[in-house]
PDB file of N, CA and C in Angstrom:
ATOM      1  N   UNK A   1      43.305 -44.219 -31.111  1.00  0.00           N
ATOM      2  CA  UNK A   1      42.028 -44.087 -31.770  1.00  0.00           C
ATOM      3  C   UNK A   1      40.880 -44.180 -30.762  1.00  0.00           C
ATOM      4  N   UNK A   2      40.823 -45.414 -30.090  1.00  0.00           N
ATOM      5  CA  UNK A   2      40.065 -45.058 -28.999  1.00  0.00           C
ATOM      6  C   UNK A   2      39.555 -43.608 -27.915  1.00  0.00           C
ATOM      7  N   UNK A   3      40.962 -43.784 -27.459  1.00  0.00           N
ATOM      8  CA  UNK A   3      41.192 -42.169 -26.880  1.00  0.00           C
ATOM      9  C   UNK A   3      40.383 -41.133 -27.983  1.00  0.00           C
ATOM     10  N   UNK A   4      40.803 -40.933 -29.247  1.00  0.00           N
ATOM     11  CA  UNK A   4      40.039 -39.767 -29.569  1.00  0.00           C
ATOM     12  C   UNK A   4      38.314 -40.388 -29.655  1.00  0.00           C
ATOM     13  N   UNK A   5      37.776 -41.243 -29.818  1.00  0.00           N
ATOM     14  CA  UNK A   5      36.363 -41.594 -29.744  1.00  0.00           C
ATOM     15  C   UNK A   5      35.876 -41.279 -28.396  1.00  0.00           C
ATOM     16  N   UNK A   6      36.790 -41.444 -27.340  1.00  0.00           N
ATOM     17  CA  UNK A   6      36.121 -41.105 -25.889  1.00  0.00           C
ATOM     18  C   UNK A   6      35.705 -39.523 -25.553  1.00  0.00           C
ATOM     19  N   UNK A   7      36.941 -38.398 -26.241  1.00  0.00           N
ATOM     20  CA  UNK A   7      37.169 -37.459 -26.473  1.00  0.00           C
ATOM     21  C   UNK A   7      35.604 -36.735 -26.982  1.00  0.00           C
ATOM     22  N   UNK A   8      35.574 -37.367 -28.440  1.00  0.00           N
ATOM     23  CA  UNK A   8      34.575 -37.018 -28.827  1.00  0.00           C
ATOM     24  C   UNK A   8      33.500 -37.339 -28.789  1.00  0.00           C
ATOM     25  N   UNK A   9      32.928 -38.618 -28.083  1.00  0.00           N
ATOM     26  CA  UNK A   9      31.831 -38.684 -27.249  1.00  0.00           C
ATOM     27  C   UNK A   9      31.093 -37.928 -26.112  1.00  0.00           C
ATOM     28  N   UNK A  10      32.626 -37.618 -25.510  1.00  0.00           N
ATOM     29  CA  UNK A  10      32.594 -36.571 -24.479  1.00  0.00           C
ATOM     30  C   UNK A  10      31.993 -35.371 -24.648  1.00  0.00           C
ATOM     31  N   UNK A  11      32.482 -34.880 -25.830  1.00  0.00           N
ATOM     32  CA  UNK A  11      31.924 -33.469 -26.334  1.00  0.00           C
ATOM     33  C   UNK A  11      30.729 -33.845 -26.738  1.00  0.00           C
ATOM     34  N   UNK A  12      30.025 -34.226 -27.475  1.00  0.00           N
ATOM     35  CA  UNK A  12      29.133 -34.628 -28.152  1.00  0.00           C
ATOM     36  C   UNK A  12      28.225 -34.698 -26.877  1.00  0.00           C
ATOM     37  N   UNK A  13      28.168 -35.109 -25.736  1.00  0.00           N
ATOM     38  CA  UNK A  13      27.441 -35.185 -24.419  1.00  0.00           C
ATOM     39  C   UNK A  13      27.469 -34.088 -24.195  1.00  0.00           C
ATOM     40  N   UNK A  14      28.254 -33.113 -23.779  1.00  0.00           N
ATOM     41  CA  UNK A  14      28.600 -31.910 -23.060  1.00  0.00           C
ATOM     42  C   UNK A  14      28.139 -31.252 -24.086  1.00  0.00           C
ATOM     43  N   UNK A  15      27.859 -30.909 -25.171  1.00  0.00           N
ATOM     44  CA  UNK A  15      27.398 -29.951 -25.943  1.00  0.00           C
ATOM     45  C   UNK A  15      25.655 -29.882 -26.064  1.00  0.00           C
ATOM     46  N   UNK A  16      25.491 -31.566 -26.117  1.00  0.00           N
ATOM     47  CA  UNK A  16      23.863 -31.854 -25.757  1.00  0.00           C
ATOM     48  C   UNK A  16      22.984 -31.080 -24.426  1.00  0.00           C
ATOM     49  N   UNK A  17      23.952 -30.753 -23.511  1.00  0.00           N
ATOM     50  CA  UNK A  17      23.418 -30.663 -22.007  1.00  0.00           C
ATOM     51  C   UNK A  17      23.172 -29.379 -21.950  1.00  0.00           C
ATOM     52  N   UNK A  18      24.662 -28.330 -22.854  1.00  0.00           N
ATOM     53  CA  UNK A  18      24.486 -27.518 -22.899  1.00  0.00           C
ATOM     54  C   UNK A  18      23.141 -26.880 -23.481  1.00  0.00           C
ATOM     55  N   UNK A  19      23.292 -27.283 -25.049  1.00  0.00           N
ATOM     56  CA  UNK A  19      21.758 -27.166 -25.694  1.00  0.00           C
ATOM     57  C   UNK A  19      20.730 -26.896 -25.428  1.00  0.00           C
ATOM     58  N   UNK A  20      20.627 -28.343 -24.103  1.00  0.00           N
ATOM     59  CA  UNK A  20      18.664 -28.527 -24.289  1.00  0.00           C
ATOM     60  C   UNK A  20      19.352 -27.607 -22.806  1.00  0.00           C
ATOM     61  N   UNK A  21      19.880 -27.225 -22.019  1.00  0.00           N
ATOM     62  CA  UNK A  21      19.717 -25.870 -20.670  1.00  0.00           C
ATOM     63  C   UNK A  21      19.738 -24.481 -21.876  1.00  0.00           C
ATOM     64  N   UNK A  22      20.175 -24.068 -22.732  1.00  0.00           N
ATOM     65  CA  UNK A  22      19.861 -22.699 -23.075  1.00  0.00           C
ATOM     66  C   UNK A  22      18.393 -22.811 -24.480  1.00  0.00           C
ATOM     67  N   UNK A  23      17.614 -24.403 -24.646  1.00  0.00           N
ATOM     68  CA  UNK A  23      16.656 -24.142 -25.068  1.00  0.00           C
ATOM     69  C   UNK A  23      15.446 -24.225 -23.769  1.00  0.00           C
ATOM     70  N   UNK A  24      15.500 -24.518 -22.827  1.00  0.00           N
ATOM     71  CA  UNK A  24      14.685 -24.524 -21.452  1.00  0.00           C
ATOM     72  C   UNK A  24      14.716 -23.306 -21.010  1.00  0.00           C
ATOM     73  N   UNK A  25      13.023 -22.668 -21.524  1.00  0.00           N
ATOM     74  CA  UNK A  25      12.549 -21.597 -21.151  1.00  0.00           C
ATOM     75  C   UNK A  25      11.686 -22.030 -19.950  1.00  0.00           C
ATOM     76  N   UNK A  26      11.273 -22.927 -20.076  1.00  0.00           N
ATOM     77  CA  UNK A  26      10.428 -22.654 -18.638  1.00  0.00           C
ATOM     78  C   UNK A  26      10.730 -22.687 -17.173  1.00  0.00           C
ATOM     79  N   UNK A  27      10.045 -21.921 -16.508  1.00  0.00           N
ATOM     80  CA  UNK A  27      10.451 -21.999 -15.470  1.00  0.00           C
ATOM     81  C   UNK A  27      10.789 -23.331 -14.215  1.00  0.00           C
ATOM     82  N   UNK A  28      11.564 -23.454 -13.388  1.00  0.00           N
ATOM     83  CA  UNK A  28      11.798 -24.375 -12.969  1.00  0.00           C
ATOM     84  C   UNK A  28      10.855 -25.018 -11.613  1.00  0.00           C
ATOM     85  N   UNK A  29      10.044 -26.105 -11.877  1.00  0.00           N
ATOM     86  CA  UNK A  29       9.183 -27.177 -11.589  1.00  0.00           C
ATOM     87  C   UNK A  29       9.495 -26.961  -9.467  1.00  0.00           C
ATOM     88  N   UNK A  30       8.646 -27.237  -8.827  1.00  0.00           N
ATOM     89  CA  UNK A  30       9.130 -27.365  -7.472  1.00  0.00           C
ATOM     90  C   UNK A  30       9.172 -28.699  -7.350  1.00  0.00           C
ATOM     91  N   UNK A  31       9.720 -28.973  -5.947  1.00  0.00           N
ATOM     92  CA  UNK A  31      10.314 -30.250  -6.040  1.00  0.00           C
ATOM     93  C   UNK A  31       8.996 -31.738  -5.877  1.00  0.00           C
ATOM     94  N   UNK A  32       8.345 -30.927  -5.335  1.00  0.00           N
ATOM     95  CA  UNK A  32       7.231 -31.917  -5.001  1.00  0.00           C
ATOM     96  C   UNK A  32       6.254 -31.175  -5.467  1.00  0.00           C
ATOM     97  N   UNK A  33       4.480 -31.598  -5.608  1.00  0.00           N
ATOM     98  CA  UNK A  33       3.326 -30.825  -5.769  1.00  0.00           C
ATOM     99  C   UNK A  33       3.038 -30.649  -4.872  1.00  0.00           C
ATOM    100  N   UNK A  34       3.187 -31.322  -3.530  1.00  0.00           N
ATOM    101  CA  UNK A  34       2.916 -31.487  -1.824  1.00  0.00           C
ATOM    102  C   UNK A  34       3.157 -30.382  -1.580  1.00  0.00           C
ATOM    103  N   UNK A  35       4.161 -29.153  -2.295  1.00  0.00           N
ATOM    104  CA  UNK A  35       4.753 -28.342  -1.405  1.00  0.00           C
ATOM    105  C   UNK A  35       4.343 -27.463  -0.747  1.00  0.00           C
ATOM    106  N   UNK A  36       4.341 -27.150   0.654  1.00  0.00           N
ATOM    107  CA  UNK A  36       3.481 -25.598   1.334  1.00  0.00           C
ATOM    108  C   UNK A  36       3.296 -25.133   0.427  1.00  0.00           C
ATOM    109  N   UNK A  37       1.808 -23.916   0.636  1.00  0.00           N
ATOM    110  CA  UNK A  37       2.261 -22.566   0.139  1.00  0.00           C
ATOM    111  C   UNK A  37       3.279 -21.790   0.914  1.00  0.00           C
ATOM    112  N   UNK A  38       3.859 -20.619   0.109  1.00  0.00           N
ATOM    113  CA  UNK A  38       4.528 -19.484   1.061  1.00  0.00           C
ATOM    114  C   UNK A  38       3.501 -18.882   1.535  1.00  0.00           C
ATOM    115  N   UNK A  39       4.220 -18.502   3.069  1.00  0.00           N
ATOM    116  CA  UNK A  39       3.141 -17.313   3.671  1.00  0.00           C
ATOM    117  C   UNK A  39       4.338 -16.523   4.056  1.00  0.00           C
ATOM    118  N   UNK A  40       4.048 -15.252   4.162  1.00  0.00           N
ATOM    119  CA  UNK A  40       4.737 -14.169   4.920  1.00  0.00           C
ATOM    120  C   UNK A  40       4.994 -14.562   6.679  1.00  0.00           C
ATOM    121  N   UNK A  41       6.592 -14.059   7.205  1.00  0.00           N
ATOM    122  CA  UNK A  41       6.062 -14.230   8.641  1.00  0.00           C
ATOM    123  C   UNK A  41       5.067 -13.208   9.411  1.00  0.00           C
ATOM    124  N   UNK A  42       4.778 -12.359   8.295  1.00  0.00           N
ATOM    125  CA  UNK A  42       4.138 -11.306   8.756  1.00  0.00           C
ATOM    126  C   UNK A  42       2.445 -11.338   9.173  1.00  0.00           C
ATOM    127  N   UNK A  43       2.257 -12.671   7.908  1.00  0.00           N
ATOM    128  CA  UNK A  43       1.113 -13.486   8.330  1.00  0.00           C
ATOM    129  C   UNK A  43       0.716 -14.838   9.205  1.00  0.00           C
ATOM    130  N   UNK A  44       1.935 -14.914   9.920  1.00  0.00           N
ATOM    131  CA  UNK A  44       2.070 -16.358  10.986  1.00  0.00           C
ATOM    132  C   UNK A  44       1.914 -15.863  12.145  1.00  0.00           C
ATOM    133  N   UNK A  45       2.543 -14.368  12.559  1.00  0.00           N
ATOM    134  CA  UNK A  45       3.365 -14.508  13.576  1.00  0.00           C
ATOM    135  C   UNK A  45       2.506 -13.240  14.472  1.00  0.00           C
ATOM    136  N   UNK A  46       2.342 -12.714  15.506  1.00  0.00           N
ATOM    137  CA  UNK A  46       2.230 -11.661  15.872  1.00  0.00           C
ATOM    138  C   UNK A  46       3.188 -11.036  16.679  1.00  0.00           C
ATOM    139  N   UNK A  47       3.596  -9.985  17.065  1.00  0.00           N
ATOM    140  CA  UNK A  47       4.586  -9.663  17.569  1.00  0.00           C
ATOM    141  C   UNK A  47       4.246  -8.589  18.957  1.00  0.00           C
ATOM    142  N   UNK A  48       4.443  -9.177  20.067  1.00  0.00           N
ATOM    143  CA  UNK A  48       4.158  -7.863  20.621  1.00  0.00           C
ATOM    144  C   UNK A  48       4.139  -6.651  20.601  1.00  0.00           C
ATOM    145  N   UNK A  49       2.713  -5.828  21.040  1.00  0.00           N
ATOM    146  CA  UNK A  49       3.206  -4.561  20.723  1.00  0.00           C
ATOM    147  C   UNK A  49       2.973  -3.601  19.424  1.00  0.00           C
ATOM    148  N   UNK A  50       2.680  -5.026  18.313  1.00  0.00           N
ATOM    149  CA  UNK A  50       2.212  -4.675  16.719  1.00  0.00           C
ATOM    150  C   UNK A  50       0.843  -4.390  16.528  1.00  0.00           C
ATOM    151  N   UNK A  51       0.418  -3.752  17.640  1.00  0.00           N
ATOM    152  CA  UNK A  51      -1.642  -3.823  17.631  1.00  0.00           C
ATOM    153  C   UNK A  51      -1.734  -2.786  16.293  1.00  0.00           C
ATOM    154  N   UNK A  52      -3.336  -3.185  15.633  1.00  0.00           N
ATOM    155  CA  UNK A  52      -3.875  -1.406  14.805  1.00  0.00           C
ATOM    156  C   UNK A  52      -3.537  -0.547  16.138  1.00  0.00           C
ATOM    157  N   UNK A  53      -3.620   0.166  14.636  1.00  0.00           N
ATOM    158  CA  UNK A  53      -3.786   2.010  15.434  1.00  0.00           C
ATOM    159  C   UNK A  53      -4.392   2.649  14.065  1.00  0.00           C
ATOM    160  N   UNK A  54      -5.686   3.175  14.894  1.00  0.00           N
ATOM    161  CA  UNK A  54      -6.907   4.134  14.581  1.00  0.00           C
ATOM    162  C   UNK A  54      -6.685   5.498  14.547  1.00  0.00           C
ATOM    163  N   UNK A  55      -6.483   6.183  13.244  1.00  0.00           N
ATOM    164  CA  UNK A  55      -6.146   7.731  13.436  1.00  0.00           C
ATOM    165  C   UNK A  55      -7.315   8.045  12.573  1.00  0.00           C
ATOM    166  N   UNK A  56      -7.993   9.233  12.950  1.00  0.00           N
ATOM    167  CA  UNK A  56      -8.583  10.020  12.852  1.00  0.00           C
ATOM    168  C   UNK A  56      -8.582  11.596  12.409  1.00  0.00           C
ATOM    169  N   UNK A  57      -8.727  12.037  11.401  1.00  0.00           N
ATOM    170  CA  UNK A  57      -8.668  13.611  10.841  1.00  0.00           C
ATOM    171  C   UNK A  57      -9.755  14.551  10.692  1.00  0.00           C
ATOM    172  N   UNK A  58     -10.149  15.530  10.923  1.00  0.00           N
ATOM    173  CA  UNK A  58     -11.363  16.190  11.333  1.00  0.00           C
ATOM    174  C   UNK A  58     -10.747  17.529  10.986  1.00  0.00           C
ATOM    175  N   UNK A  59     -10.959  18.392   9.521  1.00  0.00           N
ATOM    176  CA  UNK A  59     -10.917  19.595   9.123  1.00  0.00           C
ATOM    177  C   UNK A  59     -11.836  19.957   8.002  1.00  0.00           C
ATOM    178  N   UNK A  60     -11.107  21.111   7.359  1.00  0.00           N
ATOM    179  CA  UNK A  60     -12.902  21.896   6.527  1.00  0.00           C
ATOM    180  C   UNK A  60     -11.785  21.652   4.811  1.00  0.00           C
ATOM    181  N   UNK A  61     -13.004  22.095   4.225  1.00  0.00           N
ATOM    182  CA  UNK A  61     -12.335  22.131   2.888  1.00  0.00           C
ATOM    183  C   UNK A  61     -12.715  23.473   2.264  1.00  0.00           C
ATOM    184  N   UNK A  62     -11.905  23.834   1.877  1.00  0.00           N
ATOM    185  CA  UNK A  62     -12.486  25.715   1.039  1.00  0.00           C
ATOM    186  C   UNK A  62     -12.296  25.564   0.211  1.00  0.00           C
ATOM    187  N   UNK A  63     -13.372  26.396  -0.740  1.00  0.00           N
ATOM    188  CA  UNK A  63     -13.065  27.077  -1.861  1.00  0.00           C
ATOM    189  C   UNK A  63     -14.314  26.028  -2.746  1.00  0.00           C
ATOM    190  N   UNK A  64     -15.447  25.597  -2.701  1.00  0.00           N
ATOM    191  CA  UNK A  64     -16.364  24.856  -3.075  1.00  0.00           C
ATOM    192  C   UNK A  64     -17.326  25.457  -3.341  1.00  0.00           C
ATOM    193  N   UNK A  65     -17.453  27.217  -3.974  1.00  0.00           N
ATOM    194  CA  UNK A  65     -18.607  27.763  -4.963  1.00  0.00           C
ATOM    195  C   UNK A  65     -19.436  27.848  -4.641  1.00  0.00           C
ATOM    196  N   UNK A  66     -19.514  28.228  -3.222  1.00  0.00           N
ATOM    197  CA  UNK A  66     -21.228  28.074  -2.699  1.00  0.00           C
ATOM    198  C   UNK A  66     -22.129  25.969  -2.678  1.00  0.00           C
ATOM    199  N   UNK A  67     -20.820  25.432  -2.779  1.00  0.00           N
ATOM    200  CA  UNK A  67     -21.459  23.858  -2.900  1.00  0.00           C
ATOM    201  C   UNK A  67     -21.185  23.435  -1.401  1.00  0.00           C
ATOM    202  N   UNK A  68     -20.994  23.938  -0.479  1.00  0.00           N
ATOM    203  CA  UNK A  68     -20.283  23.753   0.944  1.00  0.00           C
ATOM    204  C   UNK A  68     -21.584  22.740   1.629  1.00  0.00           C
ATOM    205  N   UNK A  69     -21.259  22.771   2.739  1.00  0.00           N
ATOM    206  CA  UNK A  69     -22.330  22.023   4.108  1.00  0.00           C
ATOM    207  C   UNK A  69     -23.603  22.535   3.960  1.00  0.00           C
ATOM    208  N   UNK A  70     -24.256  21.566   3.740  1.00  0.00           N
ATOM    209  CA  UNK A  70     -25.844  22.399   3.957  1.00  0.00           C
ATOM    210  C   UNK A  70     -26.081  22.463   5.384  1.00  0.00           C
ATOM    211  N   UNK A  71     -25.228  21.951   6.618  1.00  0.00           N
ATOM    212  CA  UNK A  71     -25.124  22.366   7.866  1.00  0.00           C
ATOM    213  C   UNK A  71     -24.219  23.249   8.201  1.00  0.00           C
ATOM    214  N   UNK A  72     -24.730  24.387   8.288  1.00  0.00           N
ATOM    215  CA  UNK A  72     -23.260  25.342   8.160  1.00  0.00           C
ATOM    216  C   UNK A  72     -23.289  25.879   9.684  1.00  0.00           C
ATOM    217  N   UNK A  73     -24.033  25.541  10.781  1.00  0.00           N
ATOM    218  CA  UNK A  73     -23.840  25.778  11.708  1.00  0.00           C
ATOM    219  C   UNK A  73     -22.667  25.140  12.102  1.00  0.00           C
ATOM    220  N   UNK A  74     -22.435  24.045  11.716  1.00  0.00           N
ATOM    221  CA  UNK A  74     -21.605  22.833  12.158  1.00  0.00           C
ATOM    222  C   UNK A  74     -20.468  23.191  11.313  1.00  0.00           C
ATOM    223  N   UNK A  75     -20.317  24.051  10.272  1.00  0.00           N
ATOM    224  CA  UNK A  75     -18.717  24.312   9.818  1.00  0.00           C
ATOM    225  C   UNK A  75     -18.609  25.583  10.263  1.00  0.00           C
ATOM    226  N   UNK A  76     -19.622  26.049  10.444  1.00  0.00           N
ATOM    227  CA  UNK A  76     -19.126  27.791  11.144  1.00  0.00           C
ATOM    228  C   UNK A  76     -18.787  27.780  12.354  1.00  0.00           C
ATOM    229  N   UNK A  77     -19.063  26.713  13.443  1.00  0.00           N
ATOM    230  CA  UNK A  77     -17.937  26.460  14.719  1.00  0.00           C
ATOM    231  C   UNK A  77     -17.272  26.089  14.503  1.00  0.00           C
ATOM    232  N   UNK A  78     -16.288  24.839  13.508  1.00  0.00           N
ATOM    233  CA  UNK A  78     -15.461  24.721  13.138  1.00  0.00           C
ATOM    234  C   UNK A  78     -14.639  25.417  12.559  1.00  0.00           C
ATOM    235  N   UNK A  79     -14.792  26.094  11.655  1.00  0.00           N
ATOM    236  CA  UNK A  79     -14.307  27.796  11.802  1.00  0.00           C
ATOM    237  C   UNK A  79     -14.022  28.181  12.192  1.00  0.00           C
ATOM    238  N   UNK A  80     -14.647  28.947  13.459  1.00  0.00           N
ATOM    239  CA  UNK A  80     -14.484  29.731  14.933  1.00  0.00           C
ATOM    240  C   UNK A  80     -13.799  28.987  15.401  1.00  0.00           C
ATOM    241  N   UNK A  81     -13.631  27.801  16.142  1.00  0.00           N
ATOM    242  CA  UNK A  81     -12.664  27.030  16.804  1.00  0.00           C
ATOM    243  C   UNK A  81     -11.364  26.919  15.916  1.00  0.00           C
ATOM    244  N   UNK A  82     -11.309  26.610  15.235  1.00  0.00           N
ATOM    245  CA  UNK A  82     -10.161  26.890  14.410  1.00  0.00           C
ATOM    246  C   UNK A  82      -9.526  28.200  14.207  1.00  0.00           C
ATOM    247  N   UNK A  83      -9.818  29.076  14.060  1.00  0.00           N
ATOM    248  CA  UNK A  83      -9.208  30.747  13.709  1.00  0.00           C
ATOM    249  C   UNK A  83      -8.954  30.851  15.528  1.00  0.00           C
ATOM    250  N   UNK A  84     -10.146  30.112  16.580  1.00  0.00           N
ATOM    251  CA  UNK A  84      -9.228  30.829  18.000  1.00  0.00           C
ATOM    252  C   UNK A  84      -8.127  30.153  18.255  1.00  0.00           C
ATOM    253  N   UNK A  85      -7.597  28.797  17.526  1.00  0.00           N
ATOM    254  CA  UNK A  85      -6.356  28.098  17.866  1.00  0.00           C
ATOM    255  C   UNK A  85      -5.456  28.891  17.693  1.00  0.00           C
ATOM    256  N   UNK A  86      -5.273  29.794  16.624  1.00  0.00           N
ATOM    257  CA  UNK A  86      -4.640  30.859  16.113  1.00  0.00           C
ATOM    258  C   UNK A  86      -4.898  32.450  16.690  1.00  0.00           C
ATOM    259  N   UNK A  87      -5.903  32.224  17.839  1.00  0.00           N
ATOM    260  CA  UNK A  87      -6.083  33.543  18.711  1.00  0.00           C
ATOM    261  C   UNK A  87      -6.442  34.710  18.192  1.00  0.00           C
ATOM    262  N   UNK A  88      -7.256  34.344  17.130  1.00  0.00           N
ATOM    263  CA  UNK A  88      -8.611  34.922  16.855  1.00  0.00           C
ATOM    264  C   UNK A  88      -9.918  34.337  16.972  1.00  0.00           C
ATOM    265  N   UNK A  89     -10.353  35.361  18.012  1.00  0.00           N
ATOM    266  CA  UNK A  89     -12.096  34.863  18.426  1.00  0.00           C
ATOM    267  C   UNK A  89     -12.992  36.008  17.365  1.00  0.00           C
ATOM    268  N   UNK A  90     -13.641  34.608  16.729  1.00  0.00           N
ATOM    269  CA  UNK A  90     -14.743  35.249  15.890  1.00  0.00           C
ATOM    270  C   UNK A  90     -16.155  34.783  16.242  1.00  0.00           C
ATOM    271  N   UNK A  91     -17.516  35.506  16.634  1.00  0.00           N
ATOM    272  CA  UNK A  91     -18.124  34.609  16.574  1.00  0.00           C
ATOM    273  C   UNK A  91     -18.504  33.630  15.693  1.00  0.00           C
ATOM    274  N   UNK A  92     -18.987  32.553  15.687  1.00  0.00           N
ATOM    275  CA  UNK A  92     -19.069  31.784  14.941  1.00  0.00           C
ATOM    276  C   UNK A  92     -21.034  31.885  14.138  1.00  0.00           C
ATOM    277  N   UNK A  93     -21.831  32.683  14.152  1.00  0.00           N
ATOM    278  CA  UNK A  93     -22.868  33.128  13.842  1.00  0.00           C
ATOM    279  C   UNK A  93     -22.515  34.578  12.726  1.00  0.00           C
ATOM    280  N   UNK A  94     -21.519  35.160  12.791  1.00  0.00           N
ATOM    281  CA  UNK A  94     -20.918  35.886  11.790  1.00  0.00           C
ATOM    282  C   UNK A  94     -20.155  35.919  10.744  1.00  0.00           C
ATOM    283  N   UNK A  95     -20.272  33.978  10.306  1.00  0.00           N
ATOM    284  CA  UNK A  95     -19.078  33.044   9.205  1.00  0.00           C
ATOM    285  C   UNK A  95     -19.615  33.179   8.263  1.00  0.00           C
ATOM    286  N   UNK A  96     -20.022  33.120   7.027  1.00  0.00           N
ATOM    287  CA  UNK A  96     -20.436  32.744   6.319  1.00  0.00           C
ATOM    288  C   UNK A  96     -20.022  31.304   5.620  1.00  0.00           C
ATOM    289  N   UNK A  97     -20.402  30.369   5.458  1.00  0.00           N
ATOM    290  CA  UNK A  97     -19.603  28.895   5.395  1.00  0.00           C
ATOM    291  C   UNK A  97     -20.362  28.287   4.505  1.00  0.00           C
ATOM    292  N   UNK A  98     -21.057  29.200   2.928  1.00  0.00           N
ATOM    293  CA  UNK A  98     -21.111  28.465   1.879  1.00  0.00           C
ATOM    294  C   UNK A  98     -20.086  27.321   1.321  1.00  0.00           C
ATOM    295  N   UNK A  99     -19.044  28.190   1.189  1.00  0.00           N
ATOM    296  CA  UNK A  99     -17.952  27.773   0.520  1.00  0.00           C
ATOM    297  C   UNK A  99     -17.244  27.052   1.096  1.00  0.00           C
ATOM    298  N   UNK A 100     -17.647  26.324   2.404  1.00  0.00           N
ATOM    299  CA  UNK A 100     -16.390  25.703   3.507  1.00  0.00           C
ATOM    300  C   UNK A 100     -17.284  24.031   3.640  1.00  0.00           C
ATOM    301  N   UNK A 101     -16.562  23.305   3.999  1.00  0.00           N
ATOM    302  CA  UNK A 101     -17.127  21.913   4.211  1.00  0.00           C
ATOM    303  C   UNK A 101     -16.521  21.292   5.314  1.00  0.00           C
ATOM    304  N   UNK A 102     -17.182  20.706   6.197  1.00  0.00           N
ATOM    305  CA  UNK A 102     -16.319  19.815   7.525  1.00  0.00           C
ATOM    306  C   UNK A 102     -15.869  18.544   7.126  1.00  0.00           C
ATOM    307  N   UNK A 103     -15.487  17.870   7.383  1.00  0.00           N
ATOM    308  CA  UNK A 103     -14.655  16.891   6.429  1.00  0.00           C
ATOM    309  C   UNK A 103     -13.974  16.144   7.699  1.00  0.00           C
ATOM    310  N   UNK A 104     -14.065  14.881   7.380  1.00  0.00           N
ATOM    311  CA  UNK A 104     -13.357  13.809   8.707  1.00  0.00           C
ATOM    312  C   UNK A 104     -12.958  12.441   7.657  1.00  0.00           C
ATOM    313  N   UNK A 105     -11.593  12.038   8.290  1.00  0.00           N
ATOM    314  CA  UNK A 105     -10.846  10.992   7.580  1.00  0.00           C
ATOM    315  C   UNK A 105     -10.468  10.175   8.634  1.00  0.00           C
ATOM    316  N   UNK A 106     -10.388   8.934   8.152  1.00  0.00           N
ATOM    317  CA  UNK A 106     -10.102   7.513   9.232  1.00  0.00           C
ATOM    318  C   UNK A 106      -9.343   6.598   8.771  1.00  0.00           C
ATOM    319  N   UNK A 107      -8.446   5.892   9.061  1.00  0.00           N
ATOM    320  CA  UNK A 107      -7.361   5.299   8.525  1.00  0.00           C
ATOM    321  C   UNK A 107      -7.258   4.378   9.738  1.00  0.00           C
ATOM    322  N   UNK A 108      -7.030   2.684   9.473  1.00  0.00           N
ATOM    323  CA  UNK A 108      -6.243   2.327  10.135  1.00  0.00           C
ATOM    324  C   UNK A 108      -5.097   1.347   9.449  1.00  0.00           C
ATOM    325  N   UNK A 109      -3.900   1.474  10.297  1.00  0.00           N
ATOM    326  CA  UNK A 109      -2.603   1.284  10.284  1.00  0.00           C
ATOM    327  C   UNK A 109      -2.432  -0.295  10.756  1.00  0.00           C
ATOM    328  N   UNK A 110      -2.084  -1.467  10.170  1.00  0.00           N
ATOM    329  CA  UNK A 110      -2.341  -2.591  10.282  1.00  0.00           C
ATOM    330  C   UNK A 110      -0.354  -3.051  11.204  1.00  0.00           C
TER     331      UNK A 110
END
């Protein structure tokens, strides 16, 4: 008789533990409030060699309805320099560059 009271004490514990772990939704507590924050090592550390890098883009945009550069001297050499990369020389006073825009992009890479 004993024996079965130990038995079923036993269970009676083990079923409790189970319980209150599948009614514990919340998430689990850290061990201390002291604790670091996390940081990345990406934010500790530097690594040789990991400097920025500064890139730079410099082209036209077409097709803008007559809304283009109100400096169109400055996209109509861009123009011309561009079409002679491709080994056609045009002058660049014979463009018409309503419709064209010079356009420069800058990015840096951390």
């Amino acid at each position: 008789m004993k024996k079965n009271l130990h038995i079923l004490l036993f269970c009676l514990v083990a079923n409790g533990f189970q319980l209150s772990a599948q009614n514990s939704s919340a998430p689990a507590k850290p061990l201390s409030p002291y604790a670091p924050p996390m940081i990345r090592i990406k934010e500790a550390v530097r690594i040789k060699g990991m400097e920025k890098h500064y890139l730079v883009g410099y082209g036209i945009v077409v097709g803008l309805a007559d809304t283009g550069d109100s400096d169109t001297e400055l996209t109509q050499r861009t123009l011309s320099n561009l079409l002679e990369n491709f080994n056609i020389k045009v002058d660049y006073s014979t463009i018409k560059a309503g419709n064209c825009a010079a356009v420069m992009v800058t990015a840096t890479i951390d």
